[in-house]
C-alpha atoms as a PDB file:
ATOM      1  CA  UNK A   1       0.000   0.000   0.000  1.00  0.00           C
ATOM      2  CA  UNK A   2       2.038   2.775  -1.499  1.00  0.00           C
ATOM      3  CA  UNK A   3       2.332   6.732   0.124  1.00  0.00           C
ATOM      4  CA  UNK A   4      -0.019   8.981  -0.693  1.00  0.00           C
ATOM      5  CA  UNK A   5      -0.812   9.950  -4.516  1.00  0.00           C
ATOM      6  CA  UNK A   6       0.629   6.336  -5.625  1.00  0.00           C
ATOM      7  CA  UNK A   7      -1.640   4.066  -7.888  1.00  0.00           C
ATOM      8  CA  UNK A   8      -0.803   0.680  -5.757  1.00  0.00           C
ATOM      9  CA  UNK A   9      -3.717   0.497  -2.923  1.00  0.00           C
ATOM     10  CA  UNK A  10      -2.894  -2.957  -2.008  1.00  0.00           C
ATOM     11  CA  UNK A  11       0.115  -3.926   0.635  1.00  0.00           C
ATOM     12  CA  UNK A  12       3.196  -4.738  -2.002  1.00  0.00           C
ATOM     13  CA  UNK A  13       4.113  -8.271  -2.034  1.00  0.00           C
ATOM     14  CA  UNK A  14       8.089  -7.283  -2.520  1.00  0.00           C
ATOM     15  CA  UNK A  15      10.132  -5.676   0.145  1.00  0.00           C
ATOM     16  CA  UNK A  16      14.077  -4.202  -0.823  1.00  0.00           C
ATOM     17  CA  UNK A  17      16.055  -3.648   2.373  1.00  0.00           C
ATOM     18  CA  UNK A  18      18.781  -1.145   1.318  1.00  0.00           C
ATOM     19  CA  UNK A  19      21.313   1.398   2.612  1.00  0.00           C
ATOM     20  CA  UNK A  20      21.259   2.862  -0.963  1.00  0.00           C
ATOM     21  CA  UNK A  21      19.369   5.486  -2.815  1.00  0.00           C
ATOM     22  CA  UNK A  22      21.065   4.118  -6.292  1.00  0.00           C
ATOM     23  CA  UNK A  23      19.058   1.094  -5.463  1.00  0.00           C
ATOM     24  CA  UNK A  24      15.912   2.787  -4.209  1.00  0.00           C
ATOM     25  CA  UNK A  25      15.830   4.932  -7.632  1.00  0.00           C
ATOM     26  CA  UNK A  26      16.354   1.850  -9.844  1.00  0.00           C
ATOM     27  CA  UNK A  27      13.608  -0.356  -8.145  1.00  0.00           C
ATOM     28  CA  UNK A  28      10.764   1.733  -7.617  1.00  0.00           C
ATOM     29  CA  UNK A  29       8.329   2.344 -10.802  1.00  0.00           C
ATOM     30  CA  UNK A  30       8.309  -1.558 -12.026  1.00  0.00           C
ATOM     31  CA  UNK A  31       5.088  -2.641  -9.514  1.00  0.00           C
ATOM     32  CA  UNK A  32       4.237  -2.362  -6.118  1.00  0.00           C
ATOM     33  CA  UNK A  33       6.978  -2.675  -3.824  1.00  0.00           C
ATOM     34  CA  UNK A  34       8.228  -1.686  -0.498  1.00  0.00           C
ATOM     35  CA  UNK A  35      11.364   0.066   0.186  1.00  0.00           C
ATOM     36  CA  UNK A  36      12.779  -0.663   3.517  1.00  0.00           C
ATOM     37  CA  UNK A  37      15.468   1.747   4.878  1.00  0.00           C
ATOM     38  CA  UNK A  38      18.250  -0.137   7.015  1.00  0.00           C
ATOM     39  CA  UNK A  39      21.396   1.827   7.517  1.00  0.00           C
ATOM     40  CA  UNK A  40      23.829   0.839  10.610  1.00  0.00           C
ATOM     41  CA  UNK A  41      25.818   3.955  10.718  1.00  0.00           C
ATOM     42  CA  UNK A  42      23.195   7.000  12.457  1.00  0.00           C
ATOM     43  CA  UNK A  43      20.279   8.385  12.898  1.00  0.00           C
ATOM     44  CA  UNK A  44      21.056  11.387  10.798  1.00  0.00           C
ATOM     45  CA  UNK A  45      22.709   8.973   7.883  1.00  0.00           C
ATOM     46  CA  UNK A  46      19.330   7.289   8.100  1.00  0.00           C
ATOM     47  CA  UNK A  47      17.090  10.186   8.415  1.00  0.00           C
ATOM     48  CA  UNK A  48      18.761  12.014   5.102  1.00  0.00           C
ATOM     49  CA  UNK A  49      18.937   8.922   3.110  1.00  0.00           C
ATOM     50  CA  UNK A  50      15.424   8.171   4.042  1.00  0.00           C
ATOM     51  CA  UNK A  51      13.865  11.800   3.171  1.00  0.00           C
ATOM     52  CA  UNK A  52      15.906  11.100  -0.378  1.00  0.00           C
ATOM     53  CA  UNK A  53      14.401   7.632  -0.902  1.00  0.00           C
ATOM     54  CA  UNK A  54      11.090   9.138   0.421  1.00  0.00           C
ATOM     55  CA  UNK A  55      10.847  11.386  -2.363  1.00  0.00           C
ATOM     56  CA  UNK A  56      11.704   8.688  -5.219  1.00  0.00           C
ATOM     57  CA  UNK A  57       9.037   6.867  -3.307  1.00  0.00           C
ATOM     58  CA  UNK A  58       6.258   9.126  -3.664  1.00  0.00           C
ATOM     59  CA  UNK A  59       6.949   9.952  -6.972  1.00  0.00           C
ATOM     60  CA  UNK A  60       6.585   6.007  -8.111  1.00  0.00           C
ATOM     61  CA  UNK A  61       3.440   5.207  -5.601  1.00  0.00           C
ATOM     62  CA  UNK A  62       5.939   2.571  -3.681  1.00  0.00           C
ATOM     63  CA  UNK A  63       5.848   2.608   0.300  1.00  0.00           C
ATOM     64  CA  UNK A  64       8.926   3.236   2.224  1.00  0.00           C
ATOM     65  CA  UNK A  65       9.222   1.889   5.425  1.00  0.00           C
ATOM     66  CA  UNK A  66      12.384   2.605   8.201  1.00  0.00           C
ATOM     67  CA  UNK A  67      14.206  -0.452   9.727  1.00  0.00           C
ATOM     68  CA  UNK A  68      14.834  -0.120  13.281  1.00  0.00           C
ATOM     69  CA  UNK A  69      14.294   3.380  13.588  1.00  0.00           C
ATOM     70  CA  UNK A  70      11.210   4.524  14.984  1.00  0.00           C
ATOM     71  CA  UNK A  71      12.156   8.222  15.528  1.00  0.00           C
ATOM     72  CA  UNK A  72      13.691   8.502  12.028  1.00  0.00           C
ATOM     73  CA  UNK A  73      10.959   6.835  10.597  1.00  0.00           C
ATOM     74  CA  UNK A  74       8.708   9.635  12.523  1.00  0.00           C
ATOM     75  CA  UNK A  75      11.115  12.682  11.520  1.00  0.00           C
ATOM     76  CA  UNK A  76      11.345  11.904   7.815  1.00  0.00           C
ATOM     77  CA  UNK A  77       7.360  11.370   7.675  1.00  0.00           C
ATOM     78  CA  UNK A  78       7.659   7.670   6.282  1.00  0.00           C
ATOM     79  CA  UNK A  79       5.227   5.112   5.973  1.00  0.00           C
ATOM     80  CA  UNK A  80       5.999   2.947   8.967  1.00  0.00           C
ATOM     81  CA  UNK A  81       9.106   0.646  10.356  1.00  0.00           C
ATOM     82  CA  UNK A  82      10.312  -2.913  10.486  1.00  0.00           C
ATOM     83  CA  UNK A  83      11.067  -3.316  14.461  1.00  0.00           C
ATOM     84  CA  UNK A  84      13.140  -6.612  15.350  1.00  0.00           C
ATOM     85  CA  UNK A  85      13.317  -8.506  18.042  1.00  0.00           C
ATOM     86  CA  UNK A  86      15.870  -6.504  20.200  1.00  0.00           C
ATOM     87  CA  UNK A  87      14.174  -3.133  18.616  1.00  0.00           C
ATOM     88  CA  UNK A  88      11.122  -0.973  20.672  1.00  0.00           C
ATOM     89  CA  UNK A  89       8.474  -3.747  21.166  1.00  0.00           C
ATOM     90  CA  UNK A  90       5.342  -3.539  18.720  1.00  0.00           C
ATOM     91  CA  UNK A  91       3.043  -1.982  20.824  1.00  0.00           C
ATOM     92  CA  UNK A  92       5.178   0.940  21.707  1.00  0.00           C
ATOM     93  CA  UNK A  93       5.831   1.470  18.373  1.00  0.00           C
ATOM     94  CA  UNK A  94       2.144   1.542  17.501  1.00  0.00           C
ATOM     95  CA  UNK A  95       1.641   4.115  20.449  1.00  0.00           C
ATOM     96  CA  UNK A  96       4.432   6.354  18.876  1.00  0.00           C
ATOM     97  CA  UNK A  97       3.248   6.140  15.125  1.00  0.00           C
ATOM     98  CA  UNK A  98      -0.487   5.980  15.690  1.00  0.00           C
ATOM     99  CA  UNK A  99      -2.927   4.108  13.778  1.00  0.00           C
ATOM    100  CA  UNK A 100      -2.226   5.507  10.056  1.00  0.00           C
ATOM    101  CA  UNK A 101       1.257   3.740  10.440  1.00  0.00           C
ATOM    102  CA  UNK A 102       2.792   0.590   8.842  1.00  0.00           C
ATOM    103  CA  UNK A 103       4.733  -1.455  11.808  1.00  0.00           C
ATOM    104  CA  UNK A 104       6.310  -4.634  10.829  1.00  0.00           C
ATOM    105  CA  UNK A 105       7.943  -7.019  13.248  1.00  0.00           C
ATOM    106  CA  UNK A 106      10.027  -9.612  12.848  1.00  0.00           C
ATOM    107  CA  UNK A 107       9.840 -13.086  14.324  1.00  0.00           C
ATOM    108  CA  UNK A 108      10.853 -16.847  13.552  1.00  0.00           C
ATOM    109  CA  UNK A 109       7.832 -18.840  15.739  1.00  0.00           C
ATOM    110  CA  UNK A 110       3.875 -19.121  15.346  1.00  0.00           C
ATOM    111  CA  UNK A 111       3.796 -17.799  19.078  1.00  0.00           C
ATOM    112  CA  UNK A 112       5.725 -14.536  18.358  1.00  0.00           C
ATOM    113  CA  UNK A 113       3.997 -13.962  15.333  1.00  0.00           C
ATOM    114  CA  UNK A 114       0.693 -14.021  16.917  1.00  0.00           C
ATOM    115  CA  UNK A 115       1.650 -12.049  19.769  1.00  0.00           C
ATOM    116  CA  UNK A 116       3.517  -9.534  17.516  1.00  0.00           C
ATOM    117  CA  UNK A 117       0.154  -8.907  15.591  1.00  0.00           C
ATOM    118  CA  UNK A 118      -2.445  -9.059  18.607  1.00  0.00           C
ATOM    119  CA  UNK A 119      -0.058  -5.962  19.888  1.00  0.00           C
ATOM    120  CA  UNK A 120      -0.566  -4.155  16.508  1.00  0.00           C
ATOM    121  CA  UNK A 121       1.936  -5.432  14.008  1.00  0.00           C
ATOM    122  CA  UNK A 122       0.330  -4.529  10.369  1.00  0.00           C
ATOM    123  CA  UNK A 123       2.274  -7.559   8.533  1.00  0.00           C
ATOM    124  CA  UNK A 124       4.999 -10.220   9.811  1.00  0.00           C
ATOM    125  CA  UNK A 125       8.685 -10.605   8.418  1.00  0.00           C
ATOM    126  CA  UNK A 126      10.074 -14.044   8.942  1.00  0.00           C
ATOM    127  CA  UNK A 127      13.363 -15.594   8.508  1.00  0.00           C
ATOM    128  CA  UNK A 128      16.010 -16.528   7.575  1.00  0.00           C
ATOM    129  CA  UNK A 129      14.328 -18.574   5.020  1.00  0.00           C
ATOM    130  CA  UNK A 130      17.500 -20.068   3.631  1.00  0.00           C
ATOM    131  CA  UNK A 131      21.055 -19.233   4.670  1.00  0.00           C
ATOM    132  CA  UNK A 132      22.124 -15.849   3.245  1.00  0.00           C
ATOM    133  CA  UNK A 133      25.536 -13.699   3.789  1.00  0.00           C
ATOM    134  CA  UNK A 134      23.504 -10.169   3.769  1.00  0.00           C
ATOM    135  CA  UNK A 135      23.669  -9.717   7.846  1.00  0.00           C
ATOM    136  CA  UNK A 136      25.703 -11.384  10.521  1.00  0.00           C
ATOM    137  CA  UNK A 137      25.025 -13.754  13.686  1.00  0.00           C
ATOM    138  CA  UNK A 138      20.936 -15.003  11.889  1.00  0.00           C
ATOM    139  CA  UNK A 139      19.760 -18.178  13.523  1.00  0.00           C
ATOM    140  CA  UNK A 140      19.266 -21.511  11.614  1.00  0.00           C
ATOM    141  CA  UNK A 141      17.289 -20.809   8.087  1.00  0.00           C
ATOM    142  CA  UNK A 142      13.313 -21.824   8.599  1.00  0.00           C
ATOM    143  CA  UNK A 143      13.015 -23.408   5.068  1.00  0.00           C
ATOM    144  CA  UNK A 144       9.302 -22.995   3.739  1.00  0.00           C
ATOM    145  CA  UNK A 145       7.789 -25.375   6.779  1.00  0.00           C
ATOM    146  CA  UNK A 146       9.026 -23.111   9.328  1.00  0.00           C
ATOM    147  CA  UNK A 147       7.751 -20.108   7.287  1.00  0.00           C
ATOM    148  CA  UNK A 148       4.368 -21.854   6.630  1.00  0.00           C
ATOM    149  CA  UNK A 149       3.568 -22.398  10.257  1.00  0.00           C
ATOM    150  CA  UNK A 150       3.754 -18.637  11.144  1.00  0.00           C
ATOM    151  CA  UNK A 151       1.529 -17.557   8.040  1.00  0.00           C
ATOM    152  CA  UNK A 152      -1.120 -20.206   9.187  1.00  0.00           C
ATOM    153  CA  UNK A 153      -1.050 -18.716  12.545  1.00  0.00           C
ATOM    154  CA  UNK A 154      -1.852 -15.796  11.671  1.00  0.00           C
ATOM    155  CA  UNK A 155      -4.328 -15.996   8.762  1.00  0.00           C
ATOM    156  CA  UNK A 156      -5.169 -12.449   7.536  1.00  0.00           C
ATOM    157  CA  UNK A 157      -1.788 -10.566   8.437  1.00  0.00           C
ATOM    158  CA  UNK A 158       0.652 -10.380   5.139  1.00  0.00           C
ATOM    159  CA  UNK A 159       3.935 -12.478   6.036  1.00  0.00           C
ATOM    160  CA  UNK A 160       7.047 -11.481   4.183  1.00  0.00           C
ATOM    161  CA  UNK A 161      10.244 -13.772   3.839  1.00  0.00           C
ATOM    162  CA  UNK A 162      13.544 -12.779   3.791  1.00  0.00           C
ATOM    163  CA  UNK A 163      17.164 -14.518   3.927  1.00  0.00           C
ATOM    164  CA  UNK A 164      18.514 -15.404   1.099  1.00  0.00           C
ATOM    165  CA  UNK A 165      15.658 -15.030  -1.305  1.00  0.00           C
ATOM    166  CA  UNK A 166      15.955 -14.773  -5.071  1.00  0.00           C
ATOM    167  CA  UNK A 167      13.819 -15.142  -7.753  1.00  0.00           C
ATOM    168  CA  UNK A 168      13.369 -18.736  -8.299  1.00  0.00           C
ATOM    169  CA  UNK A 169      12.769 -19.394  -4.487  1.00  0.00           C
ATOM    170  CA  UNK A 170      10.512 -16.471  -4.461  1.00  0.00           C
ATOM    171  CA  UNK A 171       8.100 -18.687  -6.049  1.00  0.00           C
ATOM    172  CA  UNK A 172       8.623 -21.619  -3.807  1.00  0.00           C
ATOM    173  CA  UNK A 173       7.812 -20.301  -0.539  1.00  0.00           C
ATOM    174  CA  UNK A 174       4.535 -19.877   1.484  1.00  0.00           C
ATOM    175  CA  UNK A 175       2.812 -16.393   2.669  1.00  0.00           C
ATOM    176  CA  UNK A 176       2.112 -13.450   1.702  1.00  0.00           C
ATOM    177  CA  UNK A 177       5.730 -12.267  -0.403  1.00  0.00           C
ATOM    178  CA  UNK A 178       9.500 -11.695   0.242  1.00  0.00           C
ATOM    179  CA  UNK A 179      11.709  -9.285   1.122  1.00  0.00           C
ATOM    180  CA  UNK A 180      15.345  -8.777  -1.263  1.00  0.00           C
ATOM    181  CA  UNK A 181      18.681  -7.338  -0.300  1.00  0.00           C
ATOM    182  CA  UNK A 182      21.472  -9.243  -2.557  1.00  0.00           C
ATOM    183  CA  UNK A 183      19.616 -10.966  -4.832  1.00  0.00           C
ATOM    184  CA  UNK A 184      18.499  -7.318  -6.998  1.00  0.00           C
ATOM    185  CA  UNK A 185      21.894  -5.291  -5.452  1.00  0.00           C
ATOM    186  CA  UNK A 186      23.953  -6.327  -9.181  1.00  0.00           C
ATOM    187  CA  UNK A 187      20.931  -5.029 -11.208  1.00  0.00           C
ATOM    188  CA  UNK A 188      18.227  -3.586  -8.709  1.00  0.00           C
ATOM    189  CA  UNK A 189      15.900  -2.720 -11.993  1.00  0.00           C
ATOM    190  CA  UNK A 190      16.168  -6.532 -13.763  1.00  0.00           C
ATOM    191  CA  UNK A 191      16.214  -8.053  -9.957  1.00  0.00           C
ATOM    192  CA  UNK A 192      12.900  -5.828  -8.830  1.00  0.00           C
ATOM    193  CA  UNK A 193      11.150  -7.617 -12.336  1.00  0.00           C
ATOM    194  CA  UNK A 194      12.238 -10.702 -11.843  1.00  0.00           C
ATOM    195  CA  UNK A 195      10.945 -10.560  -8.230  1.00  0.00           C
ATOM    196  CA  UNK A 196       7.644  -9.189  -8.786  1.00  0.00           C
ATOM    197  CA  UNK A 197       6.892 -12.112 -11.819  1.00  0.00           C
ATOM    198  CA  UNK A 198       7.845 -14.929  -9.836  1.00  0.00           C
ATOM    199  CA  UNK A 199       5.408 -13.906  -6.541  1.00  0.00           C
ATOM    200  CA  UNK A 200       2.977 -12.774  -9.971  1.00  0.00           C
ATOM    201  CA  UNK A 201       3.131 -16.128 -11.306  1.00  0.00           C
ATOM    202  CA  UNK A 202       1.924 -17.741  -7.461  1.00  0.00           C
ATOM    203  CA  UNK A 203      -1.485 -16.982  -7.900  1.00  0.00           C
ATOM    204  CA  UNK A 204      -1.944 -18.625  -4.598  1.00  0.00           C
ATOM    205  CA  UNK A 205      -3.349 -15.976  -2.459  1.00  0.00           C
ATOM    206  CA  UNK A 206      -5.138 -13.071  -2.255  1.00  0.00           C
ATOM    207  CA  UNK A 207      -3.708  -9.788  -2.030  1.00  0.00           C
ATOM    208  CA  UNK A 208      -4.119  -8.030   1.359  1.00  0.00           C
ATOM    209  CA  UNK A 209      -5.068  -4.663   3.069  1.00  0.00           C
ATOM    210  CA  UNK A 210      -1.962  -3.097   5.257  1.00  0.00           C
ATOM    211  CA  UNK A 211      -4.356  -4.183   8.520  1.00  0.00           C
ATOM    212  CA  UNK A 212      -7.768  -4.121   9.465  1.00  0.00           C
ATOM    213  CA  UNK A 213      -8.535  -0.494  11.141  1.00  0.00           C
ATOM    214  CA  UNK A 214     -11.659  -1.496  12.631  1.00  0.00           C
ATOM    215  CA  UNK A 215     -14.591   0.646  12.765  1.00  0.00           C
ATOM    216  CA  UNK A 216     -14.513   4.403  13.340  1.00  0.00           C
ATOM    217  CA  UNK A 217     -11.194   5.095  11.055  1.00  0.00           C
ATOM    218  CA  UNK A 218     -11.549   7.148   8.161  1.00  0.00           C
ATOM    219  CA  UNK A 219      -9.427   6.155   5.482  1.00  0.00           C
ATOM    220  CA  UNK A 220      -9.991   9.126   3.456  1.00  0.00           C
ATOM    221  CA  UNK A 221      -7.812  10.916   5.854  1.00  0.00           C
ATOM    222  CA  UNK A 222      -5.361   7.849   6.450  1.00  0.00           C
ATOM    223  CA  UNK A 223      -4.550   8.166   2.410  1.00  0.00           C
ATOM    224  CA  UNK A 224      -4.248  12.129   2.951  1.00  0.00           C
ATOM    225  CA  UNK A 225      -1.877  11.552   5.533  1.00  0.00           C
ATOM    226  CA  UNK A 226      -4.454  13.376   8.069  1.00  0.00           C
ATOM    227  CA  UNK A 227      -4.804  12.562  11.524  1.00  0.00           C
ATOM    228  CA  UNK A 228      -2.230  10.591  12.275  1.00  0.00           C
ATOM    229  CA  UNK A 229       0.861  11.538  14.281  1.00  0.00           C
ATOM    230  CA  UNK A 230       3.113  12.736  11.664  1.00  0.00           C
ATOM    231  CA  UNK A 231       3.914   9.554   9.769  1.00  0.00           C
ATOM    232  CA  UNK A 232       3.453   9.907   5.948  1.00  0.00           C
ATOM    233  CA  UNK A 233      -0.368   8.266   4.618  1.00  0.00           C
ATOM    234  CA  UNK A 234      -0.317   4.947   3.376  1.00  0.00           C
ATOM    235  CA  UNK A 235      -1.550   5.780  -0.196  1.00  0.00           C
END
């Protein structure tokens, strides 16, 4: 579900994580997809490449989304975070960002996927699928049966995949979609298309809301980017 005045109106089914705006200019504009901001260096390294990617974002209709950083993520006016295990827990991040917000959380077991949503998580990102070189110290990859228990444990809630995911695999795994960091970094524009045709060519499942507001939210003003606490819209 893109930032406001994009054409996508459905939660994208392909994730990048990258520390580049080279990348983030050369993915966005094939399909729906999610940029995910992860830079290890600072806050203000984050914040400025995030207000950069923002714009390319915005321009294309693709969501961008902060990793880690819930005050950048605030300060820049994204779309939401991706919080991890050792990050704020979910539902202070949902108190923070307010209910116009994308939150992601990461998690590896049916149990902490359940608990991650019931505390306000809009979708689920669970890995390592396979093994993958792209960050240090992961546990054990899940393979597809340990990523298929946490999507059927929480039926409704979009579950991304990410560890060592290319295109081929794309295809082979259960949930919602994936999330890319290697696999598109030698050609983000030919790896973002290869991507979004393999989850196209799925047809498995039906594409999903960011979360259920419940009653009483206007979603005129959530794709204005009104009433919420300063993160950017979701359309």
């Amino acid at each position: 579900m893109p930032a406001q005045g994009g054409a996508f109106v459905l939660f994208p089914r392909l994730h990048i994580v990258t520390d580049s705006l080279e990348v983030v200019r050369a993915a966005v504009g094939h399909g729906p997809v999610a940029i995910q901001v992860r830079v290890k260096t600072s806050d203000r390294a984050a914040y400025e490449l995030t207000v950069a990617a923002l714009a390319l974002c915005r321009s294309a209709g693709a969501l961008c989304l902060v990793d880690d950083r819930v005050g950048v993520a605030l300060a820049a006016g994204a779309d939401g975070v991706h919080v991890g295990a050792e990050d704020l827990p979910v539902a202070a991040v949902r108190r923070v960002l307010g209910a116009a917000a994308v939150v992601g959380a990461t998690c590896r077991t049916p149990e902490a996927g359940r608990a991650a949503v019931a505390d306000g998580a809009s979708y689920l990102g669970v890995g390592p699928a396979f093994a993958t070189s792209s960050k240090d110290g992961l546990p054990p990859p899940l393979g597809a049966a340990g990523i298929g228990a946490v999507v059927d444990a929480v039926p409704g809630t979009p579950v991304i995949a990410i560890g060592g995911i290319t295109a081929s695999r794309a295809g082979e795994l259960p949930g919602y979609g994936v999330a890319a960091i290697s696999a598109i970094s030698r050609d983000p524009a030919a790896g973002t298309i290869a991507m979004l045709r393999a989850l196209a060519s799925r047809g498995d499942f039906e594409e999903l809301p960011v979360r259920d507001y419940g009653p009483g939210v206007d979603l005129g003003e959530l794709r204005s980017g009104a009433g919420n606490s300063g993160v950017g819209g979701l359309w």
